[in-house]
C-alpha atoms as a PDB file:
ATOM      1  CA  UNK A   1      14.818  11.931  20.794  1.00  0.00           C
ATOM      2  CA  UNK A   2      11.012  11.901  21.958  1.00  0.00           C
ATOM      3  CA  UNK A   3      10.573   8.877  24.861  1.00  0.00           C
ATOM      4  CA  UNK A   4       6.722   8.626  22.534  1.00  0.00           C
ATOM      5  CA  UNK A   5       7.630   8.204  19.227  1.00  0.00           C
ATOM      6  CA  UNK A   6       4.651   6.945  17.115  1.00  0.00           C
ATOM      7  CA  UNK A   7       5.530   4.510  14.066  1.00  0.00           C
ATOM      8  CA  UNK A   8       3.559   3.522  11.210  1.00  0.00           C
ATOM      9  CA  UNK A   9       2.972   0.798   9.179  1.00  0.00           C
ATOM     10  CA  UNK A  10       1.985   0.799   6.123  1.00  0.00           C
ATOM     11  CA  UNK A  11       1.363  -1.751   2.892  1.00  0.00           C
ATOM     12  CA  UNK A  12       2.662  -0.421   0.062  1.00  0.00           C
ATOM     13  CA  UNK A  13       0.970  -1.823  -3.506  1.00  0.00           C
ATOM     14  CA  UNK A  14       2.124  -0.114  -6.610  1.00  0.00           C
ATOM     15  CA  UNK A  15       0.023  -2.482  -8.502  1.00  0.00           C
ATOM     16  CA  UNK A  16       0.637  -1.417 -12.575  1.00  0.00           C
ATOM     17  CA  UNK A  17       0.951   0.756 -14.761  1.00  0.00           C
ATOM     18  CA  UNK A  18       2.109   4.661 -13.621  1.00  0.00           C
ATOM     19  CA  UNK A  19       1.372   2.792  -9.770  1.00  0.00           C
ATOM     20  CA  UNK A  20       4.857   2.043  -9.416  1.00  0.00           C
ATOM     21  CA  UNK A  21       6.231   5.318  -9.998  1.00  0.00           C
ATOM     22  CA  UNK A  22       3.539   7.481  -7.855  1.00  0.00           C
ATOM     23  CA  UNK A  23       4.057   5.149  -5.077  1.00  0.00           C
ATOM     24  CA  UNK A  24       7.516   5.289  -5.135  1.00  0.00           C
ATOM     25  CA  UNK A  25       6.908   9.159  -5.139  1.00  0.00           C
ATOM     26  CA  UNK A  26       4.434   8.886  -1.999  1.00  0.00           C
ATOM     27  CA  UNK A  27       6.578   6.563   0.014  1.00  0.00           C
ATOM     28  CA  UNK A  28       9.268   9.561  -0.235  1.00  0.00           C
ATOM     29  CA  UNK A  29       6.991  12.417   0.624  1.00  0.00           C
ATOM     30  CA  UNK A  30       6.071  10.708   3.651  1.00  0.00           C
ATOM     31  CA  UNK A  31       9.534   9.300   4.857  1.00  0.00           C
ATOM     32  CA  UNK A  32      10.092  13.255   4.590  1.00  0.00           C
ATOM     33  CA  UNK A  33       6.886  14.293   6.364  1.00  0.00           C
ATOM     34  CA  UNK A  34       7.856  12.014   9.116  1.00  0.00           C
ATOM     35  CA  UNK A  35      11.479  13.234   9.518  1.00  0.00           C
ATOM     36  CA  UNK A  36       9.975  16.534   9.910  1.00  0.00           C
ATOM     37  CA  UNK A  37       6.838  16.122  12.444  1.00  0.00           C
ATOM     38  CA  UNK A  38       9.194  13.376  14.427  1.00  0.00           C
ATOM     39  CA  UNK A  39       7.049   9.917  13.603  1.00  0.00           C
ATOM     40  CA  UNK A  40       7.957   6.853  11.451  1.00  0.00           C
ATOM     41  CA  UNK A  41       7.008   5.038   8.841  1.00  0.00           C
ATOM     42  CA  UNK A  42       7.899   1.519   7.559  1.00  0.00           C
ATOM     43  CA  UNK A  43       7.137  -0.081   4.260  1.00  0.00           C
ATOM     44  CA  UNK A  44       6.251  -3.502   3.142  1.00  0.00           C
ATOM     45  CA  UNK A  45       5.329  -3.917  -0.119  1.00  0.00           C
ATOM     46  CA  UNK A  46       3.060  -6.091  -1.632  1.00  0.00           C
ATOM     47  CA  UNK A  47       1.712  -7.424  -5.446  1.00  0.00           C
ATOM     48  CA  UNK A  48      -1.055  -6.768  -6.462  1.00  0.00           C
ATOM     49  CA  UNK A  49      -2.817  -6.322  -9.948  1.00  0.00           C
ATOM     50  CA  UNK A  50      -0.988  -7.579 -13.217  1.00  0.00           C
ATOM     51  CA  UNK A  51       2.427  -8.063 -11.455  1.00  0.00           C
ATOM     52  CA  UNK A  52       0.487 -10.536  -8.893  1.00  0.00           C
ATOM     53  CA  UNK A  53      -1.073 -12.570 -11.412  1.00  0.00           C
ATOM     54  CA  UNK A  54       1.980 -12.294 -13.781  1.00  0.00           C
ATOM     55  CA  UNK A  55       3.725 -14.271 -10.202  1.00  0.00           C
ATOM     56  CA  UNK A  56       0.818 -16.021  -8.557  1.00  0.00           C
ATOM     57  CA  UNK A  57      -2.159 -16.506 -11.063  1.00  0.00           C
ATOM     58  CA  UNK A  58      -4.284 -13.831  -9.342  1.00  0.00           C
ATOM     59  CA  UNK A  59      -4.837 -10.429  -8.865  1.00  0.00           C
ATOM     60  CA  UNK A  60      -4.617 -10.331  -4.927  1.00  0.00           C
ATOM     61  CA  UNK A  61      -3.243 -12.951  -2.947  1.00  0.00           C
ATOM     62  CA  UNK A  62      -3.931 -14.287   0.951  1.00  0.00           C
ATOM     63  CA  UNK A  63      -0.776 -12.810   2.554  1.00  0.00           C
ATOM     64  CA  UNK A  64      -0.975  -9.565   0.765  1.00  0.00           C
ATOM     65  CA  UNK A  65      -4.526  -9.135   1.926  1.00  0.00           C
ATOM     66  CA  UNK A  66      -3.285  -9.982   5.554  1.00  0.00           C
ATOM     67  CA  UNK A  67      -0.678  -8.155   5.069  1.00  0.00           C
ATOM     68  CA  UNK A  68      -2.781  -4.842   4.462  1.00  0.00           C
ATOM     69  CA  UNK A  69      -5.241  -5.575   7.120  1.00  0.00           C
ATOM     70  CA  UNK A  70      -2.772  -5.547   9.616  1.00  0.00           C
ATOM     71  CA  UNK A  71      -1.108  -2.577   8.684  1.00  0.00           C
ATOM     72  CA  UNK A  72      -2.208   0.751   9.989  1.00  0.00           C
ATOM     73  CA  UNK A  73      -2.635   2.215   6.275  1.00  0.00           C
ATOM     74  CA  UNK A  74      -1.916   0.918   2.408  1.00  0.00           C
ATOM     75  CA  UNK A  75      -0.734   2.875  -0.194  1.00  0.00           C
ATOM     76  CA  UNK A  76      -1.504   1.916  -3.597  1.00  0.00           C
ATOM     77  CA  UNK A  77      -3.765   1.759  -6.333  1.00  0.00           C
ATOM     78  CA  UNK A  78      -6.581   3.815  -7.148  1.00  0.00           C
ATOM     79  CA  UNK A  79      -8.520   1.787 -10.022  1.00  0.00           C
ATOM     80  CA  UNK A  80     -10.872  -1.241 -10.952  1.00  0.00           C
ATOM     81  CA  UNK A  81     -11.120  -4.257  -9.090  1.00  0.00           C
ATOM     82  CA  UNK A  82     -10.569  -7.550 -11.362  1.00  0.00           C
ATOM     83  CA  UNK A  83     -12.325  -9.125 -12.602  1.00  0.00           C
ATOM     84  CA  UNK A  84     -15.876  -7.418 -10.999  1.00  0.00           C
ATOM     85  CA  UNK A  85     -15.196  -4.214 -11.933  1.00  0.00           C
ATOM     86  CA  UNK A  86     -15.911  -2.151  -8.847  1.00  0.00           C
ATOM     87  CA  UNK A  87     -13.609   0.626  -7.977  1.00  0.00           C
ATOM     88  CA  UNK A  88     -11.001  -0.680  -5.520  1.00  0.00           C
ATOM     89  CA  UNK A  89     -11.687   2.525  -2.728  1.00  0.00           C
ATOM     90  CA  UNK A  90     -14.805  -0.219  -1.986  1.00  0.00           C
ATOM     91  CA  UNK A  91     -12.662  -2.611  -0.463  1.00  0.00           C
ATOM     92  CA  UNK A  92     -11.950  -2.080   3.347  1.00  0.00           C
ATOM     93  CA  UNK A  93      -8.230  -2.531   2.938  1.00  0.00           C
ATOM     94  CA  UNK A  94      -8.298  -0.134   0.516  1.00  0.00           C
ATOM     95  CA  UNK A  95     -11.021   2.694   2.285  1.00  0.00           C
ATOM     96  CA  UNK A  96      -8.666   3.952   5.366  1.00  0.00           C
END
């Protein structure tokens, strides 16, 4: 075992549609990239989209966007902010 192991954390937001299933997919390549290059990663996953406003009224709420600030990188959708429109890569959370 290395005395300087690095860990990682990371947001995980499926958000809708075929999000789920490619971040499912992603979250097991890089458990596996880890394993193999001796780092590691832990997941917390977070709504966002139509499943967060299906629960909470909106689209993004307070503790998931804390939660992805203070995470070291987010995995998750790759689409249209709602309601403006924008493509979500504009967001800082969302841009690392």
């Amino acid at each position: 075992m290395r005395a300087n192991r690095v860990n990682f954390n990371i947001t995980v937001l499926p958000g809708d549609g075929i999000g789920p299933e490619v971040v499912k997919e992603g979250t097991q390549a890089l458990s596996q990239i880890a394993s193999l290059y001796g780092f590691r990663v832990e997941f917390q996953e977070g709504l966002v989209g139509g499943a967060s406003i299906d629960a909470h009224g909106k689209p993004l709420t307070d503790p998931v966007l804390k939660l992805a600030k203070e995470s070291d990188a987010v995995l998750g959708p790759r689409g249209r902010c709602w309601p403006c429109g924008r493509s979500l890569a504009c967001s800082p959370i969302f841009a690392r």
